[in-house]
N, C-alpha and C. Protein backbone atom coordinates (compact mmCIF):
# COMPACT_ATOMS: atom_id res chain seq x y z
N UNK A 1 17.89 17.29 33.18
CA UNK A 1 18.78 16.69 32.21
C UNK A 1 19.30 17.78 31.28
N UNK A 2 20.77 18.07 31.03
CA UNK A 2 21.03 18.94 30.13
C UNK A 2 20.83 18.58 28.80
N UNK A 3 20.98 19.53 27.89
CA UNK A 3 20.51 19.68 26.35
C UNK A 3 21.44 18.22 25.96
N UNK A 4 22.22 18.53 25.84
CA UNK A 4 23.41 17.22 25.30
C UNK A 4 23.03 15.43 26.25
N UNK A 5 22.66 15.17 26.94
CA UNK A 5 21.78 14.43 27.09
C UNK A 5 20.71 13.85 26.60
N UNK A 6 19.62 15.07 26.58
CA UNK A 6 18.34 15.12 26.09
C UNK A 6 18.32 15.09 24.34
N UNK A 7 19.65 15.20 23.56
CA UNK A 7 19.42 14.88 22.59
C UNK A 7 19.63 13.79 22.04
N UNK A 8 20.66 13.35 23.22
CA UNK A 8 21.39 11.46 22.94
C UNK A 8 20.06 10.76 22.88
N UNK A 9 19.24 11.25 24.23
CA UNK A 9 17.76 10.10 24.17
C UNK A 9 17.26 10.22 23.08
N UNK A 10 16.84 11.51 22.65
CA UNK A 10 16.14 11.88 21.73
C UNK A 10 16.39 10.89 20.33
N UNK A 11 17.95 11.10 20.45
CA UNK A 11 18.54 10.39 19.13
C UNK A 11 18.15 8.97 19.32
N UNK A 12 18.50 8.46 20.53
CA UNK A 12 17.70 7.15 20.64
C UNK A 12 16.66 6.65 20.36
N UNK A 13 15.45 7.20 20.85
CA UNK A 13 14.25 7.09 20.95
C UNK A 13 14.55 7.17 19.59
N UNK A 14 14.61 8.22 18.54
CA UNK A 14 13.35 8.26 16.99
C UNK A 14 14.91 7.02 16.40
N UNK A 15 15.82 6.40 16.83
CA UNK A 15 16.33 5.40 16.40
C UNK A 15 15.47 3.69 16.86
N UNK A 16 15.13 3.78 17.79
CA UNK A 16 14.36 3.00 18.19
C UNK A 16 12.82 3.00 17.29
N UNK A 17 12.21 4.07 17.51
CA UNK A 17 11.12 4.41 16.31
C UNK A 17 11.30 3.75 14.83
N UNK A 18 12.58 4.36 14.67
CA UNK A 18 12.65 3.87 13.20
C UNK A 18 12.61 2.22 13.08
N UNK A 19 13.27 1.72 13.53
CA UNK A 19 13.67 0.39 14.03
C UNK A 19 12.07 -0.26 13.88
N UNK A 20 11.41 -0.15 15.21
CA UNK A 20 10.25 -0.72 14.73
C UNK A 20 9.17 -0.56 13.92
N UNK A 21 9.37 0.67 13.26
CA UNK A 21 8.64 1.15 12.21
C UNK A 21 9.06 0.12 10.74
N UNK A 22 10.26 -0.32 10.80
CA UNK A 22 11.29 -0.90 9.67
C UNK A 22 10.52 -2.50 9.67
N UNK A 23 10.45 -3.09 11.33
CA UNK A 23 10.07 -4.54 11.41
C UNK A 23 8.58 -5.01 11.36
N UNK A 24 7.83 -3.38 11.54
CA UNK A 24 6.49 -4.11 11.63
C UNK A 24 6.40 -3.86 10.23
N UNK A 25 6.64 -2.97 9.19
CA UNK A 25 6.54 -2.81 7.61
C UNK A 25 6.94 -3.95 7.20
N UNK A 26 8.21 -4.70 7.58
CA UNK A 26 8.24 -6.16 7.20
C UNK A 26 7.45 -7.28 7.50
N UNK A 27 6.96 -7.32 8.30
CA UNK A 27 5.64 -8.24 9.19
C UNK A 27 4.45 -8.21 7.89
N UNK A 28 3.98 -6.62 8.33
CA UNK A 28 2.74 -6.45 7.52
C UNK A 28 3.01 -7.00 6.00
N UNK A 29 4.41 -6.92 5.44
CA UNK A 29 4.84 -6.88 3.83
C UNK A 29 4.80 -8.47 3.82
N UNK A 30 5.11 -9.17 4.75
CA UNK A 30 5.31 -10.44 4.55
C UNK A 30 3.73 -11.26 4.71
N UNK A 31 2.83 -10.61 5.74
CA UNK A 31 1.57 -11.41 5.87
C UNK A 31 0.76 -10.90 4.63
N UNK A 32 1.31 -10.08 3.97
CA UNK A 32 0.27 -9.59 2.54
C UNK A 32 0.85 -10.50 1.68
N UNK A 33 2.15 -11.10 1.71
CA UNK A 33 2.47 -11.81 0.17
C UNK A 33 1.92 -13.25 0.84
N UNK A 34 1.76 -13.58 1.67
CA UNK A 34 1.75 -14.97 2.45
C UNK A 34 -0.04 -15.00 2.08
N UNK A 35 -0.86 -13.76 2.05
CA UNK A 35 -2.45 -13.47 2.09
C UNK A 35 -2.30 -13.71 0.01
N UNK A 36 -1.31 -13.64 -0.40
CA UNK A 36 -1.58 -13.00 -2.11
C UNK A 36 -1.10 -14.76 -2.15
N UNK A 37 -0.77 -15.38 -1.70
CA UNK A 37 -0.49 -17.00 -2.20
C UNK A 37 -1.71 -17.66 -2.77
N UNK A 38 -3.02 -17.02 -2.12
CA UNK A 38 -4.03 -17.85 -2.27
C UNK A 38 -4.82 -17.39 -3.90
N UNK A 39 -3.95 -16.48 -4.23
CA UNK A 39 -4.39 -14.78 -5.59
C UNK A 39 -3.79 -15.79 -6.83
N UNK A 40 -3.86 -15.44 -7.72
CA UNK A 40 -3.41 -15.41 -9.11
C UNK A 40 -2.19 -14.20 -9.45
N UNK A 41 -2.37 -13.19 -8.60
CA UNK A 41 -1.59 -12.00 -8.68
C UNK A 41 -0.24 -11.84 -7.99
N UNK A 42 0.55 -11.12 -8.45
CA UNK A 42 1.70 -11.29 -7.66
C UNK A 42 1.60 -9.64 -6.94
N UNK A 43 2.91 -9.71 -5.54
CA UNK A 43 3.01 -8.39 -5.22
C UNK A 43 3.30 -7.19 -5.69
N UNK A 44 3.62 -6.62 -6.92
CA UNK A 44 3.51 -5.98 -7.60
C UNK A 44 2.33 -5.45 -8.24
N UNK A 45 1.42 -6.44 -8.92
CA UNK A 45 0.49 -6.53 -9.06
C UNK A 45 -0.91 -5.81 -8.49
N UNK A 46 -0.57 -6.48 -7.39
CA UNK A 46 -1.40 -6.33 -6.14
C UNK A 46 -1.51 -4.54 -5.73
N UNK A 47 0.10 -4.11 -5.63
CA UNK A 47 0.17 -2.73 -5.55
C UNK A 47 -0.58 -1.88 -6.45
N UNK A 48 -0.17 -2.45 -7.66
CA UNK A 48 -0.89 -1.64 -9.12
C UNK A 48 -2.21 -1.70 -8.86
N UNK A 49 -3.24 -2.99 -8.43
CA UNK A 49 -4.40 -2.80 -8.15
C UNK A 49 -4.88 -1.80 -7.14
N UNK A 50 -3.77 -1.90 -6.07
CA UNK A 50 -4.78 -0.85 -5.13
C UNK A 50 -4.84 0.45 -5.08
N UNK A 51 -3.48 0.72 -5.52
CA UNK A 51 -3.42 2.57 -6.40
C UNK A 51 -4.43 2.40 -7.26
N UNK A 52 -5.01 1.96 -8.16
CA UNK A 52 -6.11 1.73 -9.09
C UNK A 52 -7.84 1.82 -8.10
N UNK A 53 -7.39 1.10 -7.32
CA UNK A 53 -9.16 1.26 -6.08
C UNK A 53 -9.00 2.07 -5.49
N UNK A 54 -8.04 2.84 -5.00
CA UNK A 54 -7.94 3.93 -3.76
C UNK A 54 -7.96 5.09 -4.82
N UNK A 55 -7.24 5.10 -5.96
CA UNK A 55 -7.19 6.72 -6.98
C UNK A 55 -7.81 6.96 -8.12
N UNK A 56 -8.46 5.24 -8.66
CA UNK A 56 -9.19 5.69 -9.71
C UNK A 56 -8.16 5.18 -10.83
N UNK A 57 -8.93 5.47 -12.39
CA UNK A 57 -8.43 5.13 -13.11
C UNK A 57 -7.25 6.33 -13.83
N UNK A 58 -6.10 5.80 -13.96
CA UNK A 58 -4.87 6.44 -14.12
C UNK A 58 -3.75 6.32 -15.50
N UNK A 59 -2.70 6.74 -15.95
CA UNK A 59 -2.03 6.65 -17.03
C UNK A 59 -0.86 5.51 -16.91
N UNK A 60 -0.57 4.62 -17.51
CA UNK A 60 0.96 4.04 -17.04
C UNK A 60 1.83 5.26 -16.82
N UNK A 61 2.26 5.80 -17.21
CA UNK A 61 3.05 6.99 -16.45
C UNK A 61 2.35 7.57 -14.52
N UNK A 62 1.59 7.50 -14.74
CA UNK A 62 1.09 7.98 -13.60
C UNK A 62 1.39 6.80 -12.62
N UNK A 63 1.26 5.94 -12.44
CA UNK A 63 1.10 4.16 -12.28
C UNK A 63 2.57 4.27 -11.98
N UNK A 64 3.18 4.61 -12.88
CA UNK A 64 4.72 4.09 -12.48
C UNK A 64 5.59 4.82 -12.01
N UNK A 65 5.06 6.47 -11.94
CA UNK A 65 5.43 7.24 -10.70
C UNK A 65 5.37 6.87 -9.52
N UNK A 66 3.86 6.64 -9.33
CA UNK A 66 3.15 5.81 -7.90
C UNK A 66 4.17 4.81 -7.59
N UNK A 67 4.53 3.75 -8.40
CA UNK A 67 4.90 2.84 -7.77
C UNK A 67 6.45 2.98 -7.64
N UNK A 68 7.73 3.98 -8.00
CA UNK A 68 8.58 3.98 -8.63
C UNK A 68 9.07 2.31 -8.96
N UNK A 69 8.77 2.64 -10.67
CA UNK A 69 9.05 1.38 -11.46
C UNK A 69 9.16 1.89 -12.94
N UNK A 70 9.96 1.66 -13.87
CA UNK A 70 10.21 2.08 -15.15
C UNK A 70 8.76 1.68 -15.89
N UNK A 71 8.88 2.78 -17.02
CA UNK A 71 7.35 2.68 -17.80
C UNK A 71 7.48 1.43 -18.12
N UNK A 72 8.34 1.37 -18.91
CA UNK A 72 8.70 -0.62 -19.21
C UNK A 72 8.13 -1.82 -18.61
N UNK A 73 8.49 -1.61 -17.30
CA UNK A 73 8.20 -2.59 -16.70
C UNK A 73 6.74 -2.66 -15.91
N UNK A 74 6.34 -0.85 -15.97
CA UNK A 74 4.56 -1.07 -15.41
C UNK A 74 3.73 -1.19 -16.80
N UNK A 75 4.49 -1.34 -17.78
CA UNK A 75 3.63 -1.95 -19.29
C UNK A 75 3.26 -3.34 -18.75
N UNK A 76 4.80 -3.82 -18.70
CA UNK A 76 4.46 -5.44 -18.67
C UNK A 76 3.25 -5.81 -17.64
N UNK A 77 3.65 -4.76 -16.57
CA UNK A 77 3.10 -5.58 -15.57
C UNK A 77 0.81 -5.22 -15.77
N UNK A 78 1.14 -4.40 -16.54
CA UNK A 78 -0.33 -3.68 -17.10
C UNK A 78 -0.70 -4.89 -18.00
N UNK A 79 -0.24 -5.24 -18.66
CA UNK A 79 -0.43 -6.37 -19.88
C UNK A 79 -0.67 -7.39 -19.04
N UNK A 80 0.00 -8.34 -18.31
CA UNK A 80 -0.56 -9.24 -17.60
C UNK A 80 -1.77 -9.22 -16.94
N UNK A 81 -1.87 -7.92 -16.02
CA UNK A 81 -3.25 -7.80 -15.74
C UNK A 81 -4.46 -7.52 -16.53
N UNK A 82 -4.14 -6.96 -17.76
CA UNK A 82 -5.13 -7.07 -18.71
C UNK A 82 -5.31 -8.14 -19.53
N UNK A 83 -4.63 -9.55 -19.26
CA UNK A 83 -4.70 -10.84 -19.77
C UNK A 83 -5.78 -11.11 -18.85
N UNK A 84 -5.24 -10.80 -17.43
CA UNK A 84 -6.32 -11.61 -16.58
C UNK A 84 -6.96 -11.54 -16.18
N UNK A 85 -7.64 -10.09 -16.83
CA UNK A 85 -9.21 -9.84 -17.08
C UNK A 85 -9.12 -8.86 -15.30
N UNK A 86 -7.84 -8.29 -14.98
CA UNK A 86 -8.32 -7.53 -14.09
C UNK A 86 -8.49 -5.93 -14.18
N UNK A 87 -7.83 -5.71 -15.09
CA UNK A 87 -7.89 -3.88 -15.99
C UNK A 87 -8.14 -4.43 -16.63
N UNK A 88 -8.34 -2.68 -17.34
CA UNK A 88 -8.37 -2.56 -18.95
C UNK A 88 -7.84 -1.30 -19.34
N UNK A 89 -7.58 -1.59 -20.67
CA UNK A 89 -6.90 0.06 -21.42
C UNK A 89 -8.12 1.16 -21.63
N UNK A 90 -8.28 1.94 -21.46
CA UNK A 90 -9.51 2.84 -21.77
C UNK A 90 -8.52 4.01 -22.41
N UNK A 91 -9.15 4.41 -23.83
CA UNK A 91 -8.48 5.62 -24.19
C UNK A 91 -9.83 6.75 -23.68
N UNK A 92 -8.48 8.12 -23.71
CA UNK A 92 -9.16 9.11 -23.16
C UNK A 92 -10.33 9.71 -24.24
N UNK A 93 -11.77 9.94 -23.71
CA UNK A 93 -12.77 10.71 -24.35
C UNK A 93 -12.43 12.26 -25.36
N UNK A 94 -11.34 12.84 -24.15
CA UNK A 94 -11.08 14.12 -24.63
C UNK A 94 -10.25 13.90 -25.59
N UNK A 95 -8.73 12.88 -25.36
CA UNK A 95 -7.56 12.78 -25.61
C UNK A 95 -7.13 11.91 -25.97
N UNK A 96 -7.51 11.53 -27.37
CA UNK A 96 -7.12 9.98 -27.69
C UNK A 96 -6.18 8.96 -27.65
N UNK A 97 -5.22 10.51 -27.25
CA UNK A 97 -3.99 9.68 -26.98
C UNK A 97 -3.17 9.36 -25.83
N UNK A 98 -4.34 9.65 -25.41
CA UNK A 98 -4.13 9.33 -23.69
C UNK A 98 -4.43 8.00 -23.42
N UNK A 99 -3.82 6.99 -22.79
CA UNK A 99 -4.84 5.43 -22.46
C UNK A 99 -4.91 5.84 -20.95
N UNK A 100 -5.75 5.51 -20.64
CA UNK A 100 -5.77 4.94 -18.84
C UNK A 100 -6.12 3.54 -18.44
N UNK A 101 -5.25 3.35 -17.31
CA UNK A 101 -5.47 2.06 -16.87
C UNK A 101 -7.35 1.83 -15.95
N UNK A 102 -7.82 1.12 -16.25
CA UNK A 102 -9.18 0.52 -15.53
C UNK A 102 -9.08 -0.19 -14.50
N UNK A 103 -9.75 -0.57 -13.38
CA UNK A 103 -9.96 -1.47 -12.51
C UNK A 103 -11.04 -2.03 -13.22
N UNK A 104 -11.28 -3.44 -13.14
CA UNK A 104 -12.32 -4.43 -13.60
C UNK A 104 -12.69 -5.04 -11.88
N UNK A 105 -13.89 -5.46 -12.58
CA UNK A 105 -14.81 -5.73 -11.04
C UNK A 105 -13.65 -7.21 -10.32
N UNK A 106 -13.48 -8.20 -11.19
CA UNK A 106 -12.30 -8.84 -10.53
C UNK A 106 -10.85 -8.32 -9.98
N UNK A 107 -10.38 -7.16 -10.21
CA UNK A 107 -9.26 -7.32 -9.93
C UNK A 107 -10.15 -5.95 -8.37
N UNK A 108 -11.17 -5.49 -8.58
CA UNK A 108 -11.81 -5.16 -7.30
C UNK A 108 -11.89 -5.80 -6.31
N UNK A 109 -12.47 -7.12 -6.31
CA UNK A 109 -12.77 -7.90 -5.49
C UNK A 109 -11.89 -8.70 -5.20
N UNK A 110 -10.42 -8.31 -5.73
CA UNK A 110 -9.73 -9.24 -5.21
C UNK A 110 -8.69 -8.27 -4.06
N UNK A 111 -8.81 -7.20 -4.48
CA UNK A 111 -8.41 -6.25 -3.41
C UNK A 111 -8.78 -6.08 -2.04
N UNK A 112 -10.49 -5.96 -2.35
CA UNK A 112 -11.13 -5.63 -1.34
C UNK A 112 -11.50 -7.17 -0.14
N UNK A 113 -10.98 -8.51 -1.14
CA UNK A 113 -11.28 -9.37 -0.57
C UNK A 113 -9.58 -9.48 0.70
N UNK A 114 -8.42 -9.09 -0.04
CA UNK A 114 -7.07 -9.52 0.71
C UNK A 114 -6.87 -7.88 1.28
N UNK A 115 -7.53 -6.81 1.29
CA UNK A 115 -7.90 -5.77 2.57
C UNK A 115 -8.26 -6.05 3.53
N UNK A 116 -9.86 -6.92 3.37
CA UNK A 116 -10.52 -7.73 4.59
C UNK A 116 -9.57 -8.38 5.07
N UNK A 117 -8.70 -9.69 4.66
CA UNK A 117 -8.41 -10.29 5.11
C UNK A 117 -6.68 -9.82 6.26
N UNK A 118 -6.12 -8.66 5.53
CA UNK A 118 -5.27 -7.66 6.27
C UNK A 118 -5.60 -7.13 7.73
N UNK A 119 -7.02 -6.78 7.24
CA UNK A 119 -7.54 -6.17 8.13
C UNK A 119 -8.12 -6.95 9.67
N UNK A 120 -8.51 -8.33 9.03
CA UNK A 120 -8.43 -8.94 10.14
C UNK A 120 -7.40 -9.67 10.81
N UNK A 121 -6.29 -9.32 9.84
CA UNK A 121 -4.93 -9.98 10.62
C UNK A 121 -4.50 -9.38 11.83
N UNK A 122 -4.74 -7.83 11.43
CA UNK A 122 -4.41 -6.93 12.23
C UNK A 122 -5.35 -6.27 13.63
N UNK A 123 -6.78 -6.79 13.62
CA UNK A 123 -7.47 -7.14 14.41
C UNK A 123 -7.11 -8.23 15.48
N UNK A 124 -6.84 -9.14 14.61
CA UNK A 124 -6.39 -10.39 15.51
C UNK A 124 -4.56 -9.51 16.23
N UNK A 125 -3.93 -9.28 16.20
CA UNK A 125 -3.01 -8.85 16.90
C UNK A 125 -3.47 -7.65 17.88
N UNK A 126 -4.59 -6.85 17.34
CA UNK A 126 -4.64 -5.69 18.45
C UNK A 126 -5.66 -6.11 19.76
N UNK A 127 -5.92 -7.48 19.29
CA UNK A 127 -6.74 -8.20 20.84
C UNK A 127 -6.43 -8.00 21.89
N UNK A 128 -5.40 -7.35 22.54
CA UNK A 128 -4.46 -7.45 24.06
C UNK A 128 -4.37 -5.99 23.85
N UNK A 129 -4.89 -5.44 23.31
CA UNK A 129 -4.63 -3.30 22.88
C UNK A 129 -6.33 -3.30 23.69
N UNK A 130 -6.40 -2.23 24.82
CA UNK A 130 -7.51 -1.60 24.69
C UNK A 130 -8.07 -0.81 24.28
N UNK A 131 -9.25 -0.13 23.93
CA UNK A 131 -9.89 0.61 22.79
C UNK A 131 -8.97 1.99 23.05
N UNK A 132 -8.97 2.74 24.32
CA UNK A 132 -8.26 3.81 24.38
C UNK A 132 -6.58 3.44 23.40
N UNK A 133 -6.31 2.24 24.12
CA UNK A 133 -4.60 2.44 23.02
C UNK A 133 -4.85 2.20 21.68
N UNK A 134 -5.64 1.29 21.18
CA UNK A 134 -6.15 1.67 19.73
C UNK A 134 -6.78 3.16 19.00
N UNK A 135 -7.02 3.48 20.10
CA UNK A 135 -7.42 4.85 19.71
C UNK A 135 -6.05 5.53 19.66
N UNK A 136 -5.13 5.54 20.60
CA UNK A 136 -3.89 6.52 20.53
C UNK A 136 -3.38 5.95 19.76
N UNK A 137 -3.40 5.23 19.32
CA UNK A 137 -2.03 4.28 18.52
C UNK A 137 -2.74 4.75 16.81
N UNK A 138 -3.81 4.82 16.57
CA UNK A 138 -4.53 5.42 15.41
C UNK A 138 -4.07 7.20 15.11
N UNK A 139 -4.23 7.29 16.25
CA UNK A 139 -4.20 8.99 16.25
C UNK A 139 -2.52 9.27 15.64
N UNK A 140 -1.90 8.38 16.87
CA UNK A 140 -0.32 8.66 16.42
C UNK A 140 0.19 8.95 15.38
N UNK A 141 -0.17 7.52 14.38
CA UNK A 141 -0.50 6.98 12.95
C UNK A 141 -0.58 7.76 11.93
N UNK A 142 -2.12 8.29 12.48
CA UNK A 142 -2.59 9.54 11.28
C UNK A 142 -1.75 10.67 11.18
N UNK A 143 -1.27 11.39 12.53
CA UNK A 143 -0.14 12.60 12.96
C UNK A 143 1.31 12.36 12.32
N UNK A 144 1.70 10.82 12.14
CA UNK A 144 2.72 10.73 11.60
C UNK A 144 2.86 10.68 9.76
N UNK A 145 1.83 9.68 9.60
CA UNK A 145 1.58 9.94 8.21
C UNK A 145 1.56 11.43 7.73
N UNK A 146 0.76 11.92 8.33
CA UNK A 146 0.52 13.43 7.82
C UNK A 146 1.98 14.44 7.45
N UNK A 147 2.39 14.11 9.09
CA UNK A 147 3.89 14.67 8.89
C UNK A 147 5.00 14.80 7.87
N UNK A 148 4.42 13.33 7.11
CA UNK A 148 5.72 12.70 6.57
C UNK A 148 5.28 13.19 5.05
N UNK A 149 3.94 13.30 5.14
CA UNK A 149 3.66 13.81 3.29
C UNK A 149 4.38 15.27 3.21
């Protein structure tokens, strides 16, 4: 196959890639808000919590880098969760004028409870995958993530 060929596929293929990379992010985005119905929390929310369990406790500035969202609006959304007892404000030891946001053991367990439940969504679909294509399909995953940071 000449070069000019081999790049049309090429162009195809990572168009095709993208494509289903686009529909299963919508799948997964939609069975997490459909999993957060049963929450008190909304999807936003939900995000702020898990940057909070996966990185620790952080600054609203930091928070609203992570999420791109105006400080403004990761206040509000900080304030609600500290109504509902799932953070808290912690000022800094060193730096008083530092606050950081907290994870509280509820807004933990409500993460780690709609992870599980992600996690077995996505179990239940890889039933018809055998362990080798779960294995490649992991590997892929990790190689692409990596790529992309």
């Amino acid at each position: 196959m000449n070069k000019e060929k081999q790049a049309i596929h090429n162009e195809e293929r990572v168009a095709f890639v993208e494509k289903e990379l686009r529909y299963i992010s919508g799948i997964i985005k939609q069975k997490g808000r459909e999993l957060l119905n049963s929450y008190t929390i909304t999807p936003p929310q939900f995000v702020a919590l898990q940057w909070l369990f996966e990185h620790g406790d952080m600054t609203i500035g930091d928070l609203s880098n992570k999420m791109f969202l105006a400080f403004s609006t990761t206040t509000d959304l900080v304030d609600r969760m500290e109504k509902n007892e799932l953070v808290l404000r912690v000022r800094d030891e060193q730096d008083r004028r530092v606050v950081r946001i907290h994870l509280l053991k509820e807004g933990e367990r409500i993460i780690e409870e709609v992870i599980k439940k992600r996690q077995h969504y996505l179990q239940d679909v890889l039933t018809d995958f055998s362990p080798d294509e779960v294995k490649q399909l992991s590997t892929l995953l990790e190689k692409l993530h990596r790529e992309m940071k």
